[in-house]
Protein backbone atom coordinates (compact mmCIF):
# COMPACT_ATOMS: atom_id res chain seq x y z
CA UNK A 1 0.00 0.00 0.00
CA UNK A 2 0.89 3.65 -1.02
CA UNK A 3 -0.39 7.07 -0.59
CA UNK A 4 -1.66 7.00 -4.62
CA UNK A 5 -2.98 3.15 -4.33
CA UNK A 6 -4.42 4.40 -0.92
CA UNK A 7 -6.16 7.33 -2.86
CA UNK A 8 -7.09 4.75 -5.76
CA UNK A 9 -9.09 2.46 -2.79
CA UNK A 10 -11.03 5.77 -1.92
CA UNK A 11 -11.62 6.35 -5.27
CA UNK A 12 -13.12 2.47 -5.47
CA UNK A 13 -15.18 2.66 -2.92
CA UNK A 14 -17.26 6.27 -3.68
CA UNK A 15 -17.27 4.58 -6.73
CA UNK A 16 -19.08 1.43 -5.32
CA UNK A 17 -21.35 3.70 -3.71
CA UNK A 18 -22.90 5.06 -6.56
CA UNK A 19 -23.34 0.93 -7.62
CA UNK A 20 -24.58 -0.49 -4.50
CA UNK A 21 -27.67 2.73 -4.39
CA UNK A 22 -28.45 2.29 -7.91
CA UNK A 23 -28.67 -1.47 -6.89
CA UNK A 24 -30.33 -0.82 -3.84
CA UNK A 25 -33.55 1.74 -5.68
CA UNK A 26 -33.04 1.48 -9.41
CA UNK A 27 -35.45 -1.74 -9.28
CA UNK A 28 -38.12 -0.43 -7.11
CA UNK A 29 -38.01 2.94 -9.11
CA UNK A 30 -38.47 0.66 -12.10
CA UNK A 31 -41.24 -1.33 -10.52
CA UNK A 32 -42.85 2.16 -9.55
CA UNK A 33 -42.34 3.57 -13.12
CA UNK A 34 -42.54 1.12 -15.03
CA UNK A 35 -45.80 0.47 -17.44
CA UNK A 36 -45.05 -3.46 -16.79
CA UNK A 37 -43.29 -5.27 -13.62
CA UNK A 38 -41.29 -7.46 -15.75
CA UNK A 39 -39.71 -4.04 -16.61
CA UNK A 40 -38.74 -3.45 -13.27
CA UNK A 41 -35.19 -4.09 -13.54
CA UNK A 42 -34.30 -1.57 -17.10
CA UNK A 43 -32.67 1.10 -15.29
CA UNK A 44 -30.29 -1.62 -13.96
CA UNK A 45 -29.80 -3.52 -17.37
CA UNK A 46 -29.46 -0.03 -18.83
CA UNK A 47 -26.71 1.07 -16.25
CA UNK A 48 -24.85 -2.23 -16.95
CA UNK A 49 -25.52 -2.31 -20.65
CA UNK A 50 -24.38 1.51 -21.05
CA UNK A 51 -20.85 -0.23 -19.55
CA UNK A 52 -20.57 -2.63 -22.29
CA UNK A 53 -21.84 -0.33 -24.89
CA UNK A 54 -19.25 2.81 -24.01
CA UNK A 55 -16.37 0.27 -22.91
CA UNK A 56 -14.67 0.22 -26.21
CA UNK A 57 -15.02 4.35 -25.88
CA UNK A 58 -13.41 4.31 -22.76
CA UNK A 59 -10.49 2.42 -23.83
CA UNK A 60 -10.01 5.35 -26.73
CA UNK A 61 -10.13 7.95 -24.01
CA UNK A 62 -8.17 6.00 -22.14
CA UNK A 63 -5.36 6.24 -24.57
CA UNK A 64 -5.94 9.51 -25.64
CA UNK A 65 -6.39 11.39 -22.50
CA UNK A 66 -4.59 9.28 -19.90
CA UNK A 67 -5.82 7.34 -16.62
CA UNK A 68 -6.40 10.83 -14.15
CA UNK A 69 -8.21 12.18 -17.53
CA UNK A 70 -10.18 9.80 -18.91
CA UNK A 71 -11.27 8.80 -15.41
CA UNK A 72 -12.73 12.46 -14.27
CA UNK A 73 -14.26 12.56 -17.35
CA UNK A 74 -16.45 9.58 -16.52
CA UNK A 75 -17.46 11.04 -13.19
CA UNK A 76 -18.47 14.65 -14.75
CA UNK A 77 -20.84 11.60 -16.56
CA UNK A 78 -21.81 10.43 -13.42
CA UNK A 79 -22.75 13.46 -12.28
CA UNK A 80 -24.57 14.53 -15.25
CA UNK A 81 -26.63 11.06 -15.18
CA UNK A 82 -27.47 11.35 -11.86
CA UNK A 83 -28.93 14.75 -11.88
CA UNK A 84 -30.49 14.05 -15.23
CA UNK A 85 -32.02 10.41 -13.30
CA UNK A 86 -33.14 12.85 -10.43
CA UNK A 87 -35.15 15.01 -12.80
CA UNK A 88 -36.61 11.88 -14.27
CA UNK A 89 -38.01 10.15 -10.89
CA UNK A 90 -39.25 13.41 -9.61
CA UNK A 91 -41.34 13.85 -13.15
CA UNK A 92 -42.48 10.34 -12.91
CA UNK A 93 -40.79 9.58 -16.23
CA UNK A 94 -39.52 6.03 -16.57
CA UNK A 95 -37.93 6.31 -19.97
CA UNK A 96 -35.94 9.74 -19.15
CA UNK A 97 -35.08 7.37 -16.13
CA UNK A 98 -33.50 4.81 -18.28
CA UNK A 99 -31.91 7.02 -20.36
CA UNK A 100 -29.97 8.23 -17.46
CA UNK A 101 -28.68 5.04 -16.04
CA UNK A 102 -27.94 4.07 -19.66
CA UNK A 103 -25.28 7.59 -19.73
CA UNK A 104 -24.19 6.81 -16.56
CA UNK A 105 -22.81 3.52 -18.10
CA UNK A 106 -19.77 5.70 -19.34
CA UNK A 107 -18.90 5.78 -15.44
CA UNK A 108 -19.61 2.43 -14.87
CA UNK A 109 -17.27 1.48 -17.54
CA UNK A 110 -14.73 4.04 -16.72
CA UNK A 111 -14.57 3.14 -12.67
CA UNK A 112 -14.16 -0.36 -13.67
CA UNK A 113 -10.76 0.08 -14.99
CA UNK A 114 -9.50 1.30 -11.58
CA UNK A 115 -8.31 -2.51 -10.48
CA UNK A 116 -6.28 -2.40 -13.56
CA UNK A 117 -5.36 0.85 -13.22
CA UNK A 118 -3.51 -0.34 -9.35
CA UNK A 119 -1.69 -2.54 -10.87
CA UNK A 120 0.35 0.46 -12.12
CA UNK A 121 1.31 2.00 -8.89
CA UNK A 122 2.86 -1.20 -7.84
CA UNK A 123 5.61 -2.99 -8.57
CA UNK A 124 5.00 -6.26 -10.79
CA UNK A 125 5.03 -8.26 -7.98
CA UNK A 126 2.20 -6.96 -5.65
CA UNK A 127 -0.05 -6.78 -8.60
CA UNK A 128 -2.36 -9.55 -7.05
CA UNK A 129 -2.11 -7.40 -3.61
CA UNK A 130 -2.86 -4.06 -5.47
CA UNK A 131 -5.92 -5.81 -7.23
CA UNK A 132 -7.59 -6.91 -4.16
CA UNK A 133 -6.75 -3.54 -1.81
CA UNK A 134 -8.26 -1.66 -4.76
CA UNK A 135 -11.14 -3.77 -4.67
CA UNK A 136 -11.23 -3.27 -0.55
CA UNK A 137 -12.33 -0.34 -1.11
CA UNK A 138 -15.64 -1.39 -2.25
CA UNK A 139 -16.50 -2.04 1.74
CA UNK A 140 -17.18 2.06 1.95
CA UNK A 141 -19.74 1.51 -0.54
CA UNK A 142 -21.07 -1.65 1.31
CA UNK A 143 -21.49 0.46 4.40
CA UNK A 144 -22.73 3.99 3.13
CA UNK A 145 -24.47 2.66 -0.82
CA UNK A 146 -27.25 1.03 1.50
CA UNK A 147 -27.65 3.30 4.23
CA UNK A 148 -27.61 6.69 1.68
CA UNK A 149 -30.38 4.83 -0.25
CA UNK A 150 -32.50 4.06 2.96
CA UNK A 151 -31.97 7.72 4.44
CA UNK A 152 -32.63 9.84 1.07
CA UNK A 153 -35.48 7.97 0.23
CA UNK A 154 -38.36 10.84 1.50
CA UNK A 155 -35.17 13.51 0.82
CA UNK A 156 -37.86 14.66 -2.09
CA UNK A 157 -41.46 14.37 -2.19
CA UNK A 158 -40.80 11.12 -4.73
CA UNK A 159 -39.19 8.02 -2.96
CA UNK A 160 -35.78 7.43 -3.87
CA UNK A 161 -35.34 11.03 -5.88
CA UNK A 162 -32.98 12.55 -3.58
CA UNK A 163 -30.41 9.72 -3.76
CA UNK A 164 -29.54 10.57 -6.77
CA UNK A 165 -28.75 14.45 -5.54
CA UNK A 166 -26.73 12.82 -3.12
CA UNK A 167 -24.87 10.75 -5.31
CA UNK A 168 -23.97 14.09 -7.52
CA UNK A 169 -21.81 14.69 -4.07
CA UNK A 170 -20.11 11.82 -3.81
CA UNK A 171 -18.53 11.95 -7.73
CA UNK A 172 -17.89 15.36 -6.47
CA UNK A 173 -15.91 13.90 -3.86
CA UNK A 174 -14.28 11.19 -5.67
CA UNK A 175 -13.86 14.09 -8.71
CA UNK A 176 -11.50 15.82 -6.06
CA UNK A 177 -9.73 12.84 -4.64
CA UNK A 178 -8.63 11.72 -8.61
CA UNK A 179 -6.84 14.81 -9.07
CA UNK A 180 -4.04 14.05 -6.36
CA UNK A 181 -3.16 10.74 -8.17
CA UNK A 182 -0.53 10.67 -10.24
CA UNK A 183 -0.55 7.50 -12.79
CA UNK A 184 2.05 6.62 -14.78
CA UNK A 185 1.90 7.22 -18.56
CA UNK A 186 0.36 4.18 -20.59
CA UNK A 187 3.12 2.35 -23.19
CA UNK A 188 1.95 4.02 -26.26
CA UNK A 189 3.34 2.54 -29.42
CA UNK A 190 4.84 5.36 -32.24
CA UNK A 191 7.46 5.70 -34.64
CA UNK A 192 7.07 2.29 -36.11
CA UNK A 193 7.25 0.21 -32.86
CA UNK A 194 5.04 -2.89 -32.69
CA UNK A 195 1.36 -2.10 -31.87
CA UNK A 196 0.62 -5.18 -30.38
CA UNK A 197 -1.25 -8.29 -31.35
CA UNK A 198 -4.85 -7.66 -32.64
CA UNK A 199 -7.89 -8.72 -30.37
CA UNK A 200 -8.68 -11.70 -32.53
CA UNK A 201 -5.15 -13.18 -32.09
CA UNK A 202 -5.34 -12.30 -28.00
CA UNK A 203 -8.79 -13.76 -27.56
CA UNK A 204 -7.81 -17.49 -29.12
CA UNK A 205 -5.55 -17.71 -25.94
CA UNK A 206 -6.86 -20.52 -23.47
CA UNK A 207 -6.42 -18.05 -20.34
CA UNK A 208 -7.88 -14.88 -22.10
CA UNK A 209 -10.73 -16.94 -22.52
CA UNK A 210 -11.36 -18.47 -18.96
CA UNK A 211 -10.32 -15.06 -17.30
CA UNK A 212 -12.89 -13.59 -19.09
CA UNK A 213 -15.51 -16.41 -18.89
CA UNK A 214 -14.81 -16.83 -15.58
CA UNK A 215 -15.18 -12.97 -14.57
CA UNK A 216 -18.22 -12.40 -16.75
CA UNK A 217 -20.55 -15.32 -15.62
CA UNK A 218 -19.34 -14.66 -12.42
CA UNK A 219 -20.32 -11.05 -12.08
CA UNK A 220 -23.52 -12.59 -14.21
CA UNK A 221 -24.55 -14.92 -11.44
CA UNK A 222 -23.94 -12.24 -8.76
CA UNK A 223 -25.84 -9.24 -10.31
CA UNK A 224 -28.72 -11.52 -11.36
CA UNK A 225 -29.99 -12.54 -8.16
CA UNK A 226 -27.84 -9.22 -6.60
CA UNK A 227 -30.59 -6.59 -8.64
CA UNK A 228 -33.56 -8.93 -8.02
CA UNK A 229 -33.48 -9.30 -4.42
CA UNK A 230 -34.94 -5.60 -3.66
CA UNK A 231 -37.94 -6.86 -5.45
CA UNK A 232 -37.65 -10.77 -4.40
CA UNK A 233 -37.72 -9.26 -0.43
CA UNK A 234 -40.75 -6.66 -1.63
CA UNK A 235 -42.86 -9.39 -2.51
CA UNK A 236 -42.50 -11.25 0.32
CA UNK A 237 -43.26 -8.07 2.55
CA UNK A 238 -39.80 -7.13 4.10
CA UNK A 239 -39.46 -3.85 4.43
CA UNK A 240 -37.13 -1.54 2.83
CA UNK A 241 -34.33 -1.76 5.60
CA UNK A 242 -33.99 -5.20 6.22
CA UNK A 243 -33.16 -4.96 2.12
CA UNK A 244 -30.64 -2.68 2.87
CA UNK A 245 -29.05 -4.61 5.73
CA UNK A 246 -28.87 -7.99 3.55
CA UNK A 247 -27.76 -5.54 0.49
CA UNK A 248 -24.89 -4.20 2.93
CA UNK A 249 -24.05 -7.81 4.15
CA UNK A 250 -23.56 -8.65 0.70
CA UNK A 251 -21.33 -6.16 -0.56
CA UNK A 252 -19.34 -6.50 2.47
CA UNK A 253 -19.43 -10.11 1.47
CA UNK A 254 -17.94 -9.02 -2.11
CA UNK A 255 -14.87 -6.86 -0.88
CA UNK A 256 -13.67 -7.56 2.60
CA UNK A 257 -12.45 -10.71 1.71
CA UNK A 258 -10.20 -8.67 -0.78
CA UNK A 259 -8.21 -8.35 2.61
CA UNK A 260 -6.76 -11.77 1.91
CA UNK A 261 -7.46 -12.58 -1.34
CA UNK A 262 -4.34 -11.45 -3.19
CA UNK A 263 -2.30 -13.34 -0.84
CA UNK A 264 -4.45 -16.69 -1.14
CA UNK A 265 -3.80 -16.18 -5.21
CA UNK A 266 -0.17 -15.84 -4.42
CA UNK A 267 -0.12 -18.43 -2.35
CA UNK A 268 -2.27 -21.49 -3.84
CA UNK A 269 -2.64 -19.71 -7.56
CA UNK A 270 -5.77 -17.94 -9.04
CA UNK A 271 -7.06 -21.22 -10.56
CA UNK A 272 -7.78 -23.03 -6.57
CA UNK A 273 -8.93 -19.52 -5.41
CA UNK A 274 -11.63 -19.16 -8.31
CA UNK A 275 -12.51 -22.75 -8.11
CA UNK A 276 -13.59 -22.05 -4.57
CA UNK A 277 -15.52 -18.76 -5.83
CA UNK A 278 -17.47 -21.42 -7.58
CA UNK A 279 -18.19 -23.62 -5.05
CA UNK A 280 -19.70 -20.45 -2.86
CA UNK A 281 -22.54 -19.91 -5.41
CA UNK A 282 -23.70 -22.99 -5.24
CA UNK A 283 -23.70 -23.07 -1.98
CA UNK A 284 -25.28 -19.54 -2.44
CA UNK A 285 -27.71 -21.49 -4.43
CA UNK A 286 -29.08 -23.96 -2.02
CA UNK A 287 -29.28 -21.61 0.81
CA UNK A 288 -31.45 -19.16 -1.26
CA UNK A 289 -34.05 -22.46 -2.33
CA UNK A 290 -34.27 -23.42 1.38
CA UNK A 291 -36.48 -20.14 2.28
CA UNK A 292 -37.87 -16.81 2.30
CA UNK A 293 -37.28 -15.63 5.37
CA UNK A 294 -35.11 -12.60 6.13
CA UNK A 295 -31.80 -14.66 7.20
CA UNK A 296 -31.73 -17.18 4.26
CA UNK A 297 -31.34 -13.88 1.81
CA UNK A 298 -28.51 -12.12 4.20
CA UNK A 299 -26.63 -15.60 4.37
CA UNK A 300 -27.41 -16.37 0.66
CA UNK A 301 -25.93 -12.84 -0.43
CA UNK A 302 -23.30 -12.93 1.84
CA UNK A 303 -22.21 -16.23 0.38
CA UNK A 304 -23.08 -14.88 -3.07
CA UNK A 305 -20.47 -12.14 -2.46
CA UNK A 306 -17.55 -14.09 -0.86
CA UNK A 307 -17.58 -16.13 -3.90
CA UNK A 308 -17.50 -13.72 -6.99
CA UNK A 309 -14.98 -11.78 -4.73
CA UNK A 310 -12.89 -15.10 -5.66
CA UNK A 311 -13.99 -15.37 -8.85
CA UNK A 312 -13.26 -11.61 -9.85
CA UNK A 313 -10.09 -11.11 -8.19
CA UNK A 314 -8.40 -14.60 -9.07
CA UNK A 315 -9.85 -14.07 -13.21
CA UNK A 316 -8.46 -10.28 -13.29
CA UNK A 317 -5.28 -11.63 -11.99
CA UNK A 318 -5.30 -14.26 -14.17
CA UNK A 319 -5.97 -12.24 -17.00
CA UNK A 320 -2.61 -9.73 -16.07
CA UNK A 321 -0.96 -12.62 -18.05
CA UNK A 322 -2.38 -12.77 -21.47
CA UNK A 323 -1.59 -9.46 -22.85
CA UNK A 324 1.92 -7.34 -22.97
CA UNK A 325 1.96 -3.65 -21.81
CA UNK A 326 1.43 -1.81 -25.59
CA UNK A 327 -1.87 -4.48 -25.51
CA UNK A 328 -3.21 -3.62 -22.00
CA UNK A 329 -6.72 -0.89 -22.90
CA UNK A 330 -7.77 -3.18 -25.84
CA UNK A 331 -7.58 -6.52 -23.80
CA UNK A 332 -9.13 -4.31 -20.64
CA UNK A 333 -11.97 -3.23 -22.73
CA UNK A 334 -12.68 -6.39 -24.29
CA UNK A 335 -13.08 -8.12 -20.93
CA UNK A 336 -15.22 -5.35 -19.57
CA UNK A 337 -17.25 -5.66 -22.75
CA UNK A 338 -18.03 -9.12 -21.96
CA UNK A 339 -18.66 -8.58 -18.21
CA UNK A 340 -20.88 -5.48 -18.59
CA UNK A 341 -22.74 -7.12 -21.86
CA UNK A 342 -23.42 -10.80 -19.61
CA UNK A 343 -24.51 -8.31 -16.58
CA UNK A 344 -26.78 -6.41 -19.21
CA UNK A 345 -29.05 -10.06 -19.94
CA UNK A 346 -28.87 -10.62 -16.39
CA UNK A 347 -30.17 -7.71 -14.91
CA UNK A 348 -33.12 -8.09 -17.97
CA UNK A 349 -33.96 -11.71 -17.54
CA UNK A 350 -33.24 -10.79 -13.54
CA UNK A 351 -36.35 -8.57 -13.61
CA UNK A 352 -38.39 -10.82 -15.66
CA UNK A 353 -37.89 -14.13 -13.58
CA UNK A 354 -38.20 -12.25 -10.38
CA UNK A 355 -41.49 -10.89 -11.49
CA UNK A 356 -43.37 -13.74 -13.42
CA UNK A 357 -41.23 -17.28 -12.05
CA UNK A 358 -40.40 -15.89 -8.48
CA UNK A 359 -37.24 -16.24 -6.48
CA UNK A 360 -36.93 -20.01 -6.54
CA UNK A 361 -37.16 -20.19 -10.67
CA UNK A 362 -34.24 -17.61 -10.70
CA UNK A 363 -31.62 -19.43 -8.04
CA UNK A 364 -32.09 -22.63 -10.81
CA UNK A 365 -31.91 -20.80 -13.41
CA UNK A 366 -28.67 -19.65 -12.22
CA UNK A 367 -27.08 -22.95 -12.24
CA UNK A 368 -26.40 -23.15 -15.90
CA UNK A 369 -23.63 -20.20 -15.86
CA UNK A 370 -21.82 -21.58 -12.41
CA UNK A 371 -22.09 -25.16 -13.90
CA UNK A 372 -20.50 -23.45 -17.33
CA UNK A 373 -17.70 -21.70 -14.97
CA UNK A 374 -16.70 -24.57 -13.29
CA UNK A 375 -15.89 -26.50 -16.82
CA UNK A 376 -14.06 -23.53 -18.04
CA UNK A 377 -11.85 -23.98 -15.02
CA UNK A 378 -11.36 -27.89 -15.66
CA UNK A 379 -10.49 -27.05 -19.14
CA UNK A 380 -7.92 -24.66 -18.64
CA UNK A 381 -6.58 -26.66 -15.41
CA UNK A 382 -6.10 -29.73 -17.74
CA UNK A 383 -4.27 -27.96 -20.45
CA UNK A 384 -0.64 -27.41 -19.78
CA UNK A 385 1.07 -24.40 -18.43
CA UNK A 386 1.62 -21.21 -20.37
CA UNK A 387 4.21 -18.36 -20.21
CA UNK A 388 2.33 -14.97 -19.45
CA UNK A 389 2.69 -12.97 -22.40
């Protein structure tokens, strides 16, 4: 840990603040909005599809303006989304609503390039480390994303308006706290040099593929029952703050473990660590078919959490290896690509399940992708070992 890392964490966590609200109300404004209940959920697919659909954007910025840059320029998004989003709710207009979580997908895809982005203020050999304290700092969000969400929901005279004022303040704050770190430049290629290998050649490696696979249907499996369970604990008449205590058990779930993480990847390897990610959804799994009552969601989305912390953490490290420096925004936005287009059908089908097959129809349903991880894993663990690139 340094001063700039330690500034990155902050950074990560106001930034997981503005997720773990829009989590925490984005459904219920939809399912208040919305002229259908199985369109509950399309400000969160639109948040999470505006990721995937400005990621390859954000890896042009990314070159052309530089990390500090290119990542305040996705908060002045943030907070143009969130006042435009506050406008919306407070008009009653549910379209105008998911146009603004849809813009505010810039952010989303720009914020998740700050675990890459740590690996730069490290040496080469605490990248694993940097990853997961980067990713620590998701606990702030775990702690104050619920919380903000339960105590600015009569801020305005329509529920759940006034967190997004509030969350204008926090990319404020995060706005400020960029502007002290200083990253190093990215490798750019001129003069002739080699520009690196092209994404088709990169993505027929066997460990660009799992990494991805793994971190995509991972995040998949998480944000599918993650965004449903506001609505899930609705309809079976808890109220609003027990959904913010299981919401905050579960983030906290997703990024304390990131205490230990990097050294259990150093330690056993990324492969064992993710493995065991995948084991904790299905245990996730059966927990969340055994009941509705208000403990079987906290320990089902606490478990949830622990294991796409492993997942996430032990893929992105795992990923470090397939590309070379001059390679590093186009295999970065490729992999966000993925993860923010799975997390876009998830938080669709998500609101659609929820809404018309119920919470027990969605936890099956979720077996297919952690059944499809844990082959992924086999495959790659069979095939022999590779040289990073």
């Amino acid at each position: 840990m340094n001063v700039q890392l330690l500034l990155l964490t902050i950074c990560q966590g106001l930034f997981l603040t503005n997720n773990v609200t829009f989590i925490a109300i984005n459904g219920l404004v939809g399912l208040a909005l919305a002229p259908s209940a199985w369109m509950a959920t399309l400000p969160i697919c639109a948040y999470v599809g505006g990721g995937a659909l400005f990621a390859p954007l954000v890896a042009r910025h990314q070159r052309a303006l530089g990390r500090q840059r290119a990542f305040q320029l996705g908060l002045l998004v943030a907070m143009l989304s969130c006042a435009l989003a506050a406008w919306a709710v407070a008009q009653q207009h549910f379209w105008w609503v998911v146009l603004a979580t849809l813009l505010a997908g810039y952010f989303n895809a720009t914020a998740g390039l700050y675990r890459f982005a740590a690996t730069e203020l490290v040496p080469a050999s605490h990248k694993e480390r940097a990853i997961s304290w980067v990713l620590a700092g998701g606990i702030l969000g775990a702690v104050t994303g619920p919380n903000l969400a339960s105590a600015s929901k009569t801020l305005l005279a329509q529920p759940f308006a006034g967190a997004y004022l509030v969350l204008i303040g926090v990319a404020m704050l995060s706005f400020a706290v960029m502007s002290f770190i200083r990253f190093p430049p990215l490798p750019q290629a001129s003069h002739g040099a080699p520009q690196g290998r092209p994404l088709r050649e990169l993505a027929r490696q066997p460990i660009f593929i799992v990494s991805i696979a793994a971190c995509a249907l991972g995040y998949g499996v998480m944000n599918l029952l993650m965004a449903a369970t506001p609505i899930a604990m609705a309809q079976c008449a808890h109220p609003f703050d027990k959904t913010a205590l299981v919401l905050e058990w579960h983030v906290l779930g997703m990024f304390v473990p990131s205490f230990f993480t990097g050294n259990l990847i150093k330690r056993f390897g990324a492969l064992p660590v993710m493995a065991v990610g995948v084991l904790l959804n299905l245990v996730c799994v059966v927990i969340a078919l055994s009941g509705v009552e208000l403990m079987h969601f906290l320990a089902a989305l606490l478990t949830l959490g622990v294991g796409w912390n492993f997942l996430f953490i032990g893929g992105t490290t795992l990923f470090t290896q397939a590309y070379r420096p001059e390679e590093k925004t186009t295999a970065q936005a490729a992999m966000d690509f993925c993860i923010y287009a799975t997390m876009t059908v998830t938080s669709f089908s998500s609101g659609a399940l929820v809404t018309t097959g119920g919470w027990s129809w969605m936890n099956w349903g979720s077996l297919l992708p952690v059944a499809a991880t844990a082959v992924a894993l086999a495959w790659l663990a069979m095939r022999p070992k590779l040289q990073p690139a």
